[in-house]
C-alpha atoms as a PDB file:
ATOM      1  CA  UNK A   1      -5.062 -14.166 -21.776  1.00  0.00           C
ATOM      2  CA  UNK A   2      -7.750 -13.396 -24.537  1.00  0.00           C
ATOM      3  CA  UNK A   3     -10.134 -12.808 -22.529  1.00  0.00           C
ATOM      4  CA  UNK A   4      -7.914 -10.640 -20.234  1.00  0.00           C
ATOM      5  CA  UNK A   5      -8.317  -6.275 -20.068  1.00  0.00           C
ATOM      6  CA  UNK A   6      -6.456  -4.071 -17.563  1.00  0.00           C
ATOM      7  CA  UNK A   7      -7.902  -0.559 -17.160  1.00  0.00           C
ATOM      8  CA  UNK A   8      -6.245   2.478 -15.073  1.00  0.00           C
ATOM      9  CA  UNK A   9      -8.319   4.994 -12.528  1.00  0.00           C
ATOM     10  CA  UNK A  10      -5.994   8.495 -12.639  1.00  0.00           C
ATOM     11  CA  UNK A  11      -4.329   7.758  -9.099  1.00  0.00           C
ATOM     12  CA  UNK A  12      -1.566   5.629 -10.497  1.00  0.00           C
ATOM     13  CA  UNK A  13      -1.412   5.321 -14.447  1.00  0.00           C
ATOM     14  CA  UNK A  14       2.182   4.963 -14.491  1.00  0.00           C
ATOM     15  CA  UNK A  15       1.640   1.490 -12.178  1.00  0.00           C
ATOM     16  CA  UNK A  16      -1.583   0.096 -14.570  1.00  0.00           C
ATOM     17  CA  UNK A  17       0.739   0.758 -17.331  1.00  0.00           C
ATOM     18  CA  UNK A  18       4.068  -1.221 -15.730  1.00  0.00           C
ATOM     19  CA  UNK A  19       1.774  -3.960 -14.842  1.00  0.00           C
ATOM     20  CA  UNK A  20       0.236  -4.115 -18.558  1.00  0.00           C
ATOM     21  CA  UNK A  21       3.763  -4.401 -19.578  1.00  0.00           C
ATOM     22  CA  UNK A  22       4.508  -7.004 -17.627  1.00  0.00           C
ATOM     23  CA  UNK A  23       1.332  -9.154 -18.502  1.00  0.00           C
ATOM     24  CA  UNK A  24       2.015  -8.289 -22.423  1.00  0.00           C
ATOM     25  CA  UNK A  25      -1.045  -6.717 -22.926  1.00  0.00           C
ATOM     26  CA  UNK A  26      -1.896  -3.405 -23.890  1.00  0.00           C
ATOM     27  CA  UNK A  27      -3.677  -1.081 -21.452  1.00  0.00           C
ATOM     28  CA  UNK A  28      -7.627  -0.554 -21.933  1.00  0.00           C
ATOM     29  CA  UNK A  29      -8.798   2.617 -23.153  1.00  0.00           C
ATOM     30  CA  UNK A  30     -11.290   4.441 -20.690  1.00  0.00           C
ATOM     31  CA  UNK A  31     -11.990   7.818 -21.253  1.00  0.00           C
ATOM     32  CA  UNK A  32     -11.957   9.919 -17.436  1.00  0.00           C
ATOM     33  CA  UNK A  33     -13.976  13.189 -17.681  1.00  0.00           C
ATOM     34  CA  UNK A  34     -15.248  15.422 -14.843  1.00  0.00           C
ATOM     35  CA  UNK A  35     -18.945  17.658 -15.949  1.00  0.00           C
ATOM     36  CA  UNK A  36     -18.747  21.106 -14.918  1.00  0.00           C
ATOM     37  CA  UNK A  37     -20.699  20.524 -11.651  1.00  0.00           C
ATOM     38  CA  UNK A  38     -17.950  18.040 -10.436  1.00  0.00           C
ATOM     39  CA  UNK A  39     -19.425  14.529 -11.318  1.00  0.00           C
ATOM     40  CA  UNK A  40     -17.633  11.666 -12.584  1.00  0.00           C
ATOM     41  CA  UNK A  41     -17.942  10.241 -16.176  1.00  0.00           C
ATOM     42  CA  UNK A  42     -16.364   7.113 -17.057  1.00  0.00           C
ATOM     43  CA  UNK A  43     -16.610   5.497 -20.950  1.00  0.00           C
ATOM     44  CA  UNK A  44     -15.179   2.393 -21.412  1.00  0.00           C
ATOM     45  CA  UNK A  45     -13.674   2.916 -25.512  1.00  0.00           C
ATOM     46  CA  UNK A  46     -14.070  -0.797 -25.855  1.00  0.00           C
ATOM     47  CA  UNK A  47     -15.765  -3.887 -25.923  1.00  0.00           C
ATOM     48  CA  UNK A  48     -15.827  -5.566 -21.874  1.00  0.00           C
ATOM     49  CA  UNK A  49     -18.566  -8.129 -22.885  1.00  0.00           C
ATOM     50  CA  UNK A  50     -17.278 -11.311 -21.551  1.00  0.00           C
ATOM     51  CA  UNK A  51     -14.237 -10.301 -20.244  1.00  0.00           C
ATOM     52  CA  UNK A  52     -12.063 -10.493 -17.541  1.00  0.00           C
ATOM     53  CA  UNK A  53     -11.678  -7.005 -16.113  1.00  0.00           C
ATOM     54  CA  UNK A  54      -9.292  -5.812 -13.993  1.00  0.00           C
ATOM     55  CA  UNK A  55      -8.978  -2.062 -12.464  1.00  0.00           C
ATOM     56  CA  UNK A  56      -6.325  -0.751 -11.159  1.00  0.00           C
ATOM     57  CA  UNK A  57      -6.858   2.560  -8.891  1.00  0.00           C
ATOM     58  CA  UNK A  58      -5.215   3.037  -5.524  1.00  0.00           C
ATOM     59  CA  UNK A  59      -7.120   4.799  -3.074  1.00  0.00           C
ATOM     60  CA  UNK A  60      -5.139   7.903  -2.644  1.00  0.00           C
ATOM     61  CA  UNK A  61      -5.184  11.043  -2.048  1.00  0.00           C
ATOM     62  CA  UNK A  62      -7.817  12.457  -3.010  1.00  0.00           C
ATOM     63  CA  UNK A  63      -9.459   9.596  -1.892  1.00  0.00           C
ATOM     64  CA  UNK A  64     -12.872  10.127  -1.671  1.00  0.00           C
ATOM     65  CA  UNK A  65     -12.388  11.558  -5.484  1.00  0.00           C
ATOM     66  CA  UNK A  66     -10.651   8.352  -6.442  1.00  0.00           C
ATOM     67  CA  UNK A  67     -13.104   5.777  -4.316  1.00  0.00           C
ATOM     68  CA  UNK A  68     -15.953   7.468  -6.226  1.00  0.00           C
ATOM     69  CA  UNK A  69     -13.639   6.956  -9.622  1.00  0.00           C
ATOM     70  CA  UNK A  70     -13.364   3.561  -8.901  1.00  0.00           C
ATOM     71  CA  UNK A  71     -17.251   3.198  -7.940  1.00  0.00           C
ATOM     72  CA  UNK A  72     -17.998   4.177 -11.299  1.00  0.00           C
ATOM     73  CA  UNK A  73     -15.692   2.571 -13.100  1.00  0.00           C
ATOM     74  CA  UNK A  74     -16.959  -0.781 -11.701  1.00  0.00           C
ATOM     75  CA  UNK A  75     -20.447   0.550 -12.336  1.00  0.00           C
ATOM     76  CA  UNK A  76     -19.845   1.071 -16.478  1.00  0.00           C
ATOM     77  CA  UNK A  77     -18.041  -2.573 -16.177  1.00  0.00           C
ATOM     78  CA  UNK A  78     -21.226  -4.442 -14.726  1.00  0.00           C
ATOM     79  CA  UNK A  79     -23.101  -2.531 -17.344  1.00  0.00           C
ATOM     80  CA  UNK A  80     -21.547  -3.202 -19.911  1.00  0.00           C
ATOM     81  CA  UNK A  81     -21.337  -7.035 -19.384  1.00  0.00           C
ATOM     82  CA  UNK A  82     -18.252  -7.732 -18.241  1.00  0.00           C
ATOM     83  CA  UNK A  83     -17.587 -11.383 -17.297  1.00  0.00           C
ATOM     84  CA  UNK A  84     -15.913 -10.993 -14.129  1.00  0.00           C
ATOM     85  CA  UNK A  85     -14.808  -7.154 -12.625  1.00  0.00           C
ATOM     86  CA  UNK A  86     -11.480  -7.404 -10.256  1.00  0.00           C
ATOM     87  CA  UNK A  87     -10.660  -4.505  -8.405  1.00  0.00           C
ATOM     88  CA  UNK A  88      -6.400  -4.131  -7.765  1.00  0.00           C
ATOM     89  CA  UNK A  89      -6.334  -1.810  -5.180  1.00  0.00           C
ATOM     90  CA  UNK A  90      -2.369  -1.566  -4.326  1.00  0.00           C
ATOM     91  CA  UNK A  91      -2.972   0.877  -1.211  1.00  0.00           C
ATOM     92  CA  UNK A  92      -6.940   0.378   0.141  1.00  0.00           C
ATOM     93  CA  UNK A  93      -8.158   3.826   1.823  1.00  0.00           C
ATOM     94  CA  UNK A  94     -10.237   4.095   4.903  1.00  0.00           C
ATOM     95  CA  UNK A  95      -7.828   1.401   6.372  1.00  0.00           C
ATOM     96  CA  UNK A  96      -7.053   2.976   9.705  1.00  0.00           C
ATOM     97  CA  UNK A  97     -10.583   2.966  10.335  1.00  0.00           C
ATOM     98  CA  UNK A  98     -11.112  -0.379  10.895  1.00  0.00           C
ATOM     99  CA  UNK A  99     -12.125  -0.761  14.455  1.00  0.00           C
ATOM    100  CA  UNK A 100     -13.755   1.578  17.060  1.00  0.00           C
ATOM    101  CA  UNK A 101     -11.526   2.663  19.368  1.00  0.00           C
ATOM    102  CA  UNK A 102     -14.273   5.026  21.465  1.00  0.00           C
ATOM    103  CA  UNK A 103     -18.177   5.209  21.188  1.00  0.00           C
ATOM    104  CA  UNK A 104     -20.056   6.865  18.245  1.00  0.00           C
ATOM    105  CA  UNK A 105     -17.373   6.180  15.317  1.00  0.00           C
ATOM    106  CA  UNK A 106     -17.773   4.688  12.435  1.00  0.00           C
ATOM    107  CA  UNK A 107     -16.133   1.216  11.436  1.00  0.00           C
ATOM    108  CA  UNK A 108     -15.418   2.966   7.990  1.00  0.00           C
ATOM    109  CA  UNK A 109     -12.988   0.327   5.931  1.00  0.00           C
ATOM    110  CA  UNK A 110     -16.069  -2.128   6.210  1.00  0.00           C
ATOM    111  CA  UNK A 111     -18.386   0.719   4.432  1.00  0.00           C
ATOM    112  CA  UNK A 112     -15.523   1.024   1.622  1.00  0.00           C
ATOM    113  CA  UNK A 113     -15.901  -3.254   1.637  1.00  0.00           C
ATOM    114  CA  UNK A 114     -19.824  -3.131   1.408  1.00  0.00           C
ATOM    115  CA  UNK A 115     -19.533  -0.263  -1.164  1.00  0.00           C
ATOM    116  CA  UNK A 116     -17.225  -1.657  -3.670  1.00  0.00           C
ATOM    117  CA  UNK A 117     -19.105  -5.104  -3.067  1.00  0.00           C
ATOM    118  CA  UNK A 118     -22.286  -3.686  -3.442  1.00  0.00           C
ATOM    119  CA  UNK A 119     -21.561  -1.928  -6.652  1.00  0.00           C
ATOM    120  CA  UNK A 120     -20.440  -4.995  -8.194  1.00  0.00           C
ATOM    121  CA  UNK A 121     -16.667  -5.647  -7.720  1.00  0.00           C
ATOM    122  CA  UNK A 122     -15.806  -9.953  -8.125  1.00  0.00           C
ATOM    123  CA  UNK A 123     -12.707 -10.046  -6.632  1.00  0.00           C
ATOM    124  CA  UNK A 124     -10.323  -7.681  -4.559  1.00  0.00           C
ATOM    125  CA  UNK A 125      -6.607  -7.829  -4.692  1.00  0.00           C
ATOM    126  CA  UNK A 126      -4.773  -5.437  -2.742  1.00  0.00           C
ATOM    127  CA  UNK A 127      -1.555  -4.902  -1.119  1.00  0.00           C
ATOM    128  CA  UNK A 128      -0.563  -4.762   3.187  1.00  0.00           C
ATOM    129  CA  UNK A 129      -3.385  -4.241   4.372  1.00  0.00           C
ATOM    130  CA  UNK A 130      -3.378  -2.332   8.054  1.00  0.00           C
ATOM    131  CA  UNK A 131      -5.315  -4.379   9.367  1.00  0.00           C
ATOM    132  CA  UNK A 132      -4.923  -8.161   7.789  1.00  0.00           C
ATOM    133  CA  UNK A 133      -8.975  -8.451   9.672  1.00  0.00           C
ATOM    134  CA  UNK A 134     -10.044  -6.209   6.441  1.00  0.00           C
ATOM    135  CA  UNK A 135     -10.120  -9.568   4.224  1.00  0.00           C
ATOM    136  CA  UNK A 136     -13.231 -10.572   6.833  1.00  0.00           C
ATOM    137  CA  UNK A 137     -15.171  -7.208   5.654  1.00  0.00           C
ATOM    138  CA  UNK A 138     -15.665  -8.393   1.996  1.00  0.00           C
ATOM    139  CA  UNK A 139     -17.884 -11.012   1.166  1.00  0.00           C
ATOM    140  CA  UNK A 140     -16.653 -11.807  -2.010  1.00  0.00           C
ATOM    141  CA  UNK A 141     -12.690 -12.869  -2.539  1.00  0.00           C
ATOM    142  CA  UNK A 142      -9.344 -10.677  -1.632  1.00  0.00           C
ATOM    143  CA  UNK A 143      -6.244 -11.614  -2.404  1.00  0.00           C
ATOM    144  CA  UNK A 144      -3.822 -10.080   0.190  1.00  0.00           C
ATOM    145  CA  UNK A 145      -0.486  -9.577  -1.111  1.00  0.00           C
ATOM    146  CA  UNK A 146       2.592  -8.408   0.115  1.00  0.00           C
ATOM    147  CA  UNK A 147       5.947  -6.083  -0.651  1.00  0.00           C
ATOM    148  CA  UNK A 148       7.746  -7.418   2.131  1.00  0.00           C
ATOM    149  CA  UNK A 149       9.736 -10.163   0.096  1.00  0.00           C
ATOM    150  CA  UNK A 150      10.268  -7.161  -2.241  1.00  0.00           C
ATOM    151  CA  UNK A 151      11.448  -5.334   0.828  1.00  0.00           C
ATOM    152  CA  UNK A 152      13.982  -7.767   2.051  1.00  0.00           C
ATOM    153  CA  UNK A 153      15.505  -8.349  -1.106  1.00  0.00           C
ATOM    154  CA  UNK A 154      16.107  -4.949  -1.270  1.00  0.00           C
ATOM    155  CA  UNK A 155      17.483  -4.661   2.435  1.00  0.00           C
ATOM    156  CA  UNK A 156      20.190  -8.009   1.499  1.00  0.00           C
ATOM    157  CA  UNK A 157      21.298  -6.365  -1.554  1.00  0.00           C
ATOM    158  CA  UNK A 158      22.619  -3.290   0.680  1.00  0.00           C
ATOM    159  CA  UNK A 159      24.304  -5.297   3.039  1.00  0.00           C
ATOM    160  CA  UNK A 160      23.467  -2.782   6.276  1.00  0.00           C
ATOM    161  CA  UNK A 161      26.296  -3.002   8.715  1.00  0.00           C
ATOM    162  CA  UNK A 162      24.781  -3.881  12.589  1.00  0.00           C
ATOM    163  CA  UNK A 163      21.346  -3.923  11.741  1.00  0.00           C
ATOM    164  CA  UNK A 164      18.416  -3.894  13.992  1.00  0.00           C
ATOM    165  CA  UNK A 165      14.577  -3.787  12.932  1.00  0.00           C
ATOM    166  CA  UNK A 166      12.805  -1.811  14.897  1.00  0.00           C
ATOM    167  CA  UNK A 167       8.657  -1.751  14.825  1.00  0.00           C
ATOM    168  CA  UNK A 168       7.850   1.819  15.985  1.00  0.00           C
ATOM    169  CA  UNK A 169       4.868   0.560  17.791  1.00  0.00           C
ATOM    170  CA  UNK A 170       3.292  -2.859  19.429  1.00  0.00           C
ATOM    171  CA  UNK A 171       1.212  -3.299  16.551  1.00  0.00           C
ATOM    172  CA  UNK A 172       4.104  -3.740  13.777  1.00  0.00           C
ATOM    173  CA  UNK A 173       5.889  -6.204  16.423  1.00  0.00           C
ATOM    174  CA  UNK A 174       4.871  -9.165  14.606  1.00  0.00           C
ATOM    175  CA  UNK A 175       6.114  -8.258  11.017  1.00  0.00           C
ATOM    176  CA  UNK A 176       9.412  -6.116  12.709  1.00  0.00           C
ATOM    177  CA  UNK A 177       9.658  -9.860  14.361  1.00  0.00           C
ATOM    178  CA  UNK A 178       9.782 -11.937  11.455  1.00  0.00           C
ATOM    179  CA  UNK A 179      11.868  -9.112   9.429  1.00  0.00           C
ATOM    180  CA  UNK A 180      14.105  -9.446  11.824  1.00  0.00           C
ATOM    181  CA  UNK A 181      14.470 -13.155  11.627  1.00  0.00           C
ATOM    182  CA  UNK A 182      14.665 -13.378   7.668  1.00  0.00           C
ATOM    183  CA  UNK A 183      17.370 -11.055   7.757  1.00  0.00           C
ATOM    184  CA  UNK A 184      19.202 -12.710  10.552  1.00  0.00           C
ATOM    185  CA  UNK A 185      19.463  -9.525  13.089  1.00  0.00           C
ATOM    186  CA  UNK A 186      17.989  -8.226  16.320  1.00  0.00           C
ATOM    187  CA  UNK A 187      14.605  -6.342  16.620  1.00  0.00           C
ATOM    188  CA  UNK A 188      13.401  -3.289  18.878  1.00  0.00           C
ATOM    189  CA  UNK A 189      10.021  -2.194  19.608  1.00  0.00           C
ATOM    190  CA  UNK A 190       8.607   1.427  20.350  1.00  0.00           C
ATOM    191  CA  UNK A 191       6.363   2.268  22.924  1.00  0.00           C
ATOM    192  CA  UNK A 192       4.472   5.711  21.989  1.00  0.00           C
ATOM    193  CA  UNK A 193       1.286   7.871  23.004  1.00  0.00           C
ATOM    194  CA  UNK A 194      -0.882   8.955  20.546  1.00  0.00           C
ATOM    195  CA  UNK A 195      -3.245  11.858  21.911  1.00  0.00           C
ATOM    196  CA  UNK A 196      -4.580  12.754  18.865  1.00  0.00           C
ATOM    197  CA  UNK A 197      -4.940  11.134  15.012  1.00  0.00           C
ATOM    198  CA  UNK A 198      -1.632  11.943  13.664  1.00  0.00           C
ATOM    199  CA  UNK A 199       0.084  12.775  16.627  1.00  0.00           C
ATOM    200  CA  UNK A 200       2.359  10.083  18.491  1.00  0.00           C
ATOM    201  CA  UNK A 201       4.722  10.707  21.753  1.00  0.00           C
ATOM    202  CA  UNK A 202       7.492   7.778  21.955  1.00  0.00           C
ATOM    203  CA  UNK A 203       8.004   6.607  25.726  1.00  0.00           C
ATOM    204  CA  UNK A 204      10.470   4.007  25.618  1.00  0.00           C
ATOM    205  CA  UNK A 205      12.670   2.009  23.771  1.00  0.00           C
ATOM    206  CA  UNK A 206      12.492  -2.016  24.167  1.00  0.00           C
ATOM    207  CA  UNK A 207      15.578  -3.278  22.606  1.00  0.00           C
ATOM    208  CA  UNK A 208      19.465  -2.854  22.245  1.00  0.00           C
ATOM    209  CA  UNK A 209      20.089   0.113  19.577  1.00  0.00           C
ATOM    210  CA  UNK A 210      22.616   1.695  20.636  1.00  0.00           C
ATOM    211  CA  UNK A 211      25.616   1.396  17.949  1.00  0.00           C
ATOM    212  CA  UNK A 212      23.314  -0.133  15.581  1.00  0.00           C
ATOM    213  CA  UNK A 213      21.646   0.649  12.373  1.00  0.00           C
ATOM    214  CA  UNK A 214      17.925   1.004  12.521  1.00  0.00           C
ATOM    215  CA  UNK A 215      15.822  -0.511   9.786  1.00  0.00           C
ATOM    216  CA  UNK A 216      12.086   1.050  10.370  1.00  0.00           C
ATOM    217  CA  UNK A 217       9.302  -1.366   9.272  1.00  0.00           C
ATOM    218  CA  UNK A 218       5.832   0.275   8.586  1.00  0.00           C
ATOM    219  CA  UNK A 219       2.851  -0.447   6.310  1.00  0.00           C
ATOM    220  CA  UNK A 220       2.632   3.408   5.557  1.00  0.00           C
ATOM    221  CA  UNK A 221       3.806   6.683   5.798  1.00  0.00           C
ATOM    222  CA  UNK A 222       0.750   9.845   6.006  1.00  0.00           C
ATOM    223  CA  UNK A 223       2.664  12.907   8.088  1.00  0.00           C
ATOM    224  CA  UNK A 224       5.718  11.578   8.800  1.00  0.00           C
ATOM    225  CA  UNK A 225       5.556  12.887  12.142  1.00  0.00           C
ATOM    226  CA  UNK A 226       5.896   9.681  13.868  1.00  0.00           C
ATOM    227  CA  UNK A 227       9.161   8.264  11.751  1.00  0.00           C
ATOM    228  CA  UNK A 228      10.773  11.976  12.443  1.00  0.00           C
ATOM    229  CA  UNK A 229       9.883  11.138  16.568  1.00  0.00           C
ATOM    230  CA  UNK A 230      10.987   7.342  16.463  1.00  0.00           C
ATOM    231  CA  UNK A 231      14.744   8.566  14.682  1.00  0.00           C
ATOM    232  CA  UNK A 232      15.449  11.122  17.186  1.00  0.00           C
ATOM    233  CA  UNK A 233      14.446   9.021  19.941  1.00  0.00           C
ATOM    234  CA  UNK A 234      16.567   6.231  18.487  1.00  0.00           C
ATOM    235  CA  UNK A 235      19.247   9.179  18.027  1.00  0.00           C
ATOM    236  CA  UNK A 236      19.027   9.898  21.133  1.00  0.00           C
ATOM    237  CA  UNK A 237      19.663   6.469  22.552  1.00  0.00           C
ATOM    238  CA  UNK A 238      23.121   6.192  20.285  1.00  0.00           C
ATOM    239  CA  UNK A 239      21.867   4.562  17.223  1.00  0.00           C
ATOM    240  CA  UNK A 240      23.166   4.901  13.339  1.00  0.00           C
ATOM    241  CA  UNK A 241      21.243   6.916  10.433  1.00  0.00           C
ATOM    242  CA  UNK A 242      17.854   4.696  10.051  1.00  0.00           C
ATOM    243  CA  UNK A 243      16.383   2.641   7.039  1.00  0.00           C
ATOM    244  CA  UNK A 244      12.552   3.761   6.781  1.00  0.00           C
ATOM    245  CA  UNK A 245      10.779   1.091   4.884  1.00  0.00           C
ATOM    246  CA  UNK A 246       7.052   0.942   4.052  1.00  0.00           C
ATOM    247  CA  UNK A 247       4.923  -0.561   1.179  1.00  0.00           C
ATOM    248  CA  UNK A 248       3.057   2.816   1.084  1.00  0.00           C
ATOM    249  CA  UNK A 249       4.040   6.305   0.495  1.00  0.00           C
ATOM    250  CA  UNK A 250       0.890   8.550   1.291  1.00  0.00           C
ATOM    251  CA  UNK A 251       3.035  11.334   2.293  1.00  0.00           C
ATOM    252  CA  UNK A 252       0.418  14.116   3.376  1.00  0.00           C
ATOM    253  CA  UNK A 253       1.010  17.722   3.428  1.00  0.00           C
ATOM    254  CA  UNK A 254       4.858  18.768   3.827  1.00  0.00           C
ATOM    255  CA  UNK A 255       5.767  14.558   4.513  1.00  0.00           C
ATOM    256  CA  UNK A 256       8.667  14.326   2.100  1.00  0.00           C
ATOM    257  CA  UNK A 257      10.520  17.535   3.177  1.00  0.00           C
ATOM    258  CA  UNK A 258       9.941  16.250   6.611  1.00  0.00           C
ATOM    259  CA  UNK A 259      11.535  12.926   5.997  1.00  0.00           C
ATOM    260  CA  UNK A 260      14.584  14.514   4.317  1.00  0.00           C
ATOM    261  CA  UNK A 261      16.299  14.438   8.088  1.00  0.00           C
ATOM    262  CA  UNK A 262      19.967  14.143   8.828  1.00  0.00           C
ATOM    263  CA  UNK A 263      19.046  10.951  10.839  1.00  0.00           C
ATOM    264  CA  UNK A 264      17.424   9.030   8.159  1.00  0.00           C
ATOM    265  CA  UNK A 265      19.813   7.170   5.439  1.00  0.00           C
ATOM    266  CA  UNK A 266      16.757   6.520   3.110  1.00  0.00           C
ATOM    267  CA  UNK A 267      13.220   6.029   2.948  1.00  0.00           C
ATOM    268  CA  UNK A 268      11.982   2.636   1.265  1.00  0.00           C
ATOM    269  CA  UNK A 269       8.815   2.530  -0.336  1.00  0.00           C
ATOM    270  CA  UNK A 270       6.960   0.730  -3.303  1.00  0.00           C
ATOM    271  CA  UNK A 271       5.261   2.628  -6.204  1.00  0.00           C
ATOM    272  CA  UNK A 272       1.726   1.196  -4.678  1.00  0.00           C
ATOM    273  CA  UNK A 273       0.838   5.342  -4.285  1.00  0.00           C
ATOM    274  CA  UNK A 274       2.149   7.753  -7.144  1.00  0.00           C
ATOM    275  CA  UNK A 275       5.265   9.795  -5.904  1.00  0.00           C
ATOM    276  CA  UNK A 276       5.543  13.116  -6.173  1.00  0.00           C
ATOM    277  CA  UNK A 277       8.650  13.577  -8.810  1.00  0.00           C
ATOM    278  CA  UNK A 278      10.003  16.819  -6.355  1.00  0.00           C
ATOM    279  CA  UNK A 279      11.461  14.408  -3.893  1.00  0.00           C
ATOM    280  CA  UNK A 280      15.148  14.154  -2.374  1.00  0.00           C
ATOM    281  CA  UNK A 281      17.696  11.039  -3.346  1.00  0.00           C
ATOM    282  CA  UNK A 282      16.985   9.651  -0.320  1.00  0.00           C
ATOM    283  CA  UNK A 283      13.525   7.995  -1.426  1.00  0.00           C
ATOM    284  CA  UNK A 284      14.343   4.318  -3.010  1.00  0.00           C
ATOM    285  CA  UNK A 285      11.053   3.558  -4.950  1.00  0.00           C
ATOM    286  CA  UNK A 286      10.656  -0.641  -5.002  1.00  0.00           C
ATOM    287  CA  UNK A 287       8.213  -1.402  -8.006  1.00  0.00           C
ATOM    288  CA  UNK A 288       5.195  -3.682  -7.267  1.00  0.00           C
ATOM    289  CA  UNK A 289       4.208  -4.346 -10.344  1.00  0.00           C
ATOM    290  CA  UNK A 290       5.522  -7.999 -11.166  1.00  0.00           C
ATOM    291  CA  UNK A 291       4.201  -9.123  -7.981  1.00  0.00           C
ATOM    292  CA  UNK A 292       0.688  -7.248  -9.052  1.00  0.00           C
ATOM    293  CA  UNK A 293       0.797  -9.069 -12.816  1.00  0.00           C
ATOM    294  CA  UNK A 294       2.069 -12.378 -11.026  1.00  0.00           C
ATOM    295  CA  UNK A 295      -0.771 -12.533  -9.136  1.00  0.00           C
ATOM    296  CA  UNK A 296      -3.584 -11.432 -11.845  1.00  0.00           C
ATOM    297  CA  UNK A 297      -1.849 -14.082 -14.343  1.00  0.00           C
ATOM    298  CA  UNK A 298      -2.370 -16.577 -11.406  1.00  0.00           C
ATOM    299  CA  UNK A 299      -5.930 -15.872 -11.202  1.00  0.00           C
ATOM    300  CA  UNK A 300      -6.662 -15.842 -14.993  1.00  0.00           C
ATOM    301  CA  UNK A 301      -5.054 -19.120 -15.710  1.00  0.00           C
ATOM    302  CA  UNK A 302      -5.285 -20.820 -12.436  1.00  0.00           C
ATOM    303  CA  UNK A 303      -2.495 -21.890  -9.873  1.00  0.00           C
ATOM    304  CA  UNK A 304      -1.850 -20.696  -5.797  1.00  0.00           C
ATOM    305  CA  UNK A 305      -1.353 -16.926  -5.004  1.00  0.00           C
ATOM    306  CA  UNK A 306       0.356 -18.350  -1.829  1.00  0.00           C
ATOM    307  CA  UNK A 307       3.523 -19.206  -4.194  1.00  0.00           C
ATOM    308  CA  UNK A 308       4.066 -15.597  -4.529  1.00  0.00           C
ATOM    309  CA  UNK A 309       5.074 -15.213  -0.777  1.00  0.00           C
ATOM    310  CA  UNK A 310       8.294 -16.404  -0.403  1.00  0.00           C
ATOM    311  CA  UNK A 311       8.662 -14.978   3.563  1.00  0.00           C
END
């Protein structure tokens, strides 16, 4: 682990510092400064020659401000000789954006691939990806990793009376599925309308719920809008207080008030995206950090990253 050095972007210090603690290693010293006209300055306060580097920076909001970060920060690394540069990005930005779903838009979570590739980035470990295609944009290696087993572990611990997962749209089906089946209980799907980004319309409900306790599988919360329509629907159709639970917290604009609802019990997430500290008791934060140092001791030493999935 000599050769080993973990640095921190600003989007989630507290996280770089949890997984440094973990490892046994101190945290690098880089210096972040912003010039007067708005442009990035990154100085690394130590030797990287040699080196294994690893950066952690989640692509958060602000995200463009933290992608360019990050650019940079790889940048100074390649410069400055590093042996190998590995990029730990817990929640990867641009995800949504990974398809074209009508004429003249941009496939933009391949430019963010091409981007941090062409800059110089060796390696790519990340967490839940959207879309699990994504690992197909990079040409160099990403190590896909996943909260769910964190998740569950969680969910057995609590011991939910007359559970039911419930995926609040076709596209979570799969993972509701097999959430579902590790935690021996039913599953429901959602069927909603979305006429506009960040606006969804539930029209039906495929599943038994009524009498039952929802547990809400998503990779991410933005607005919240769509978990505040799938509870009241499920309300609606007799169902218990629900169990949001997603690996990431983006929580734009007035999201956490939003999400403090009479029909929700509490909202799961990991610390893959800083939390705002003004938040009610209902948010359970799940740490991702020993599965983040798990994985980077892995890949310094040597061994399978598919040991860390136990689901």
């Amino acid at each position: 682990m000599a050769q080993l050095k973990v640095f921190s972007g600003s989007s989630n210090r507290p996280l770089a510092q949890a997984i440094c603690d973990q490892l046994n290693v101190p945290l690098g010293n880089a210096i972040i400064s912003r010039q007067e006209s708005g442009e990035i300055h990154i100085s690394y306060e130590e030797s990287l020659r040699n080196h294994d580097i690893f950066i952690v920076q989640a692509m958060s909001h602000p995200v463009n401000e933290h992608l360019v970060e990050l650019l940079v920060m790889i940048d100074a690394a390649k410069r400055a000789s590093a042996k190998t540069i590995n990029i730990v990005i817990p929640y990867y930005g641009y995800a949504r954006q990974e398809r074209k779903s009508k004429p003249r838009e941009p496939i933009s979570a391949k430019m963010v691939a091409d981007i941090l590739t062409t800059v110089g980035a060796s390696r790519i470990i990340t967490i839940d990806l959207h879309a699990d295609a994504i690992q197909g944009f990079f040409d160099i290696t990403v190590d896909h990793l996943t909260a769910l087993d964190i998740i569950i572990n969680y969910l057995r611990e609590k011991n939910i009376t007359n559970p039911v997962v419930v995926s609040p749209d076709a596209g979570r089906a799969t993972v509701a599925e097999k959430l579902a089946g590790l935690i021996n209980c039913p599953f429901a799907i959602m069927i909603k309308n979305r006429p506009a980004h960040n606006k969804s319309e539930i029209t039906h409900i495929i599943g038994e719920v009524n009498g039952m306790t929802p547990i809400i599988i998503e990779d991410l919360i933005d607005t919240g809008s769509t978990i505040v329509n799938v509870v009241e629907a499920l309300h609606k159709k007799g169902a218990n207080d629900a169990f949001i639970c997603a690996t990431h917290g983006l929580f734009s604009d007035n999201a956490v008030k939003k999400l403090d609802h009479p029909y929700i019990k509490e909202v799961i997430i990991t610390d893959s995206i800083l939390l705002d500290e003004e938040h009610s008791d209902k948010f359970v934060v799940l740490s991702v950090a020993p599965l983040i140092s798990q994985a980077i001791d892995i890949i310094t030493r040597g061994g399978s990253i598919a040991t860390l999935f136990k689901s």
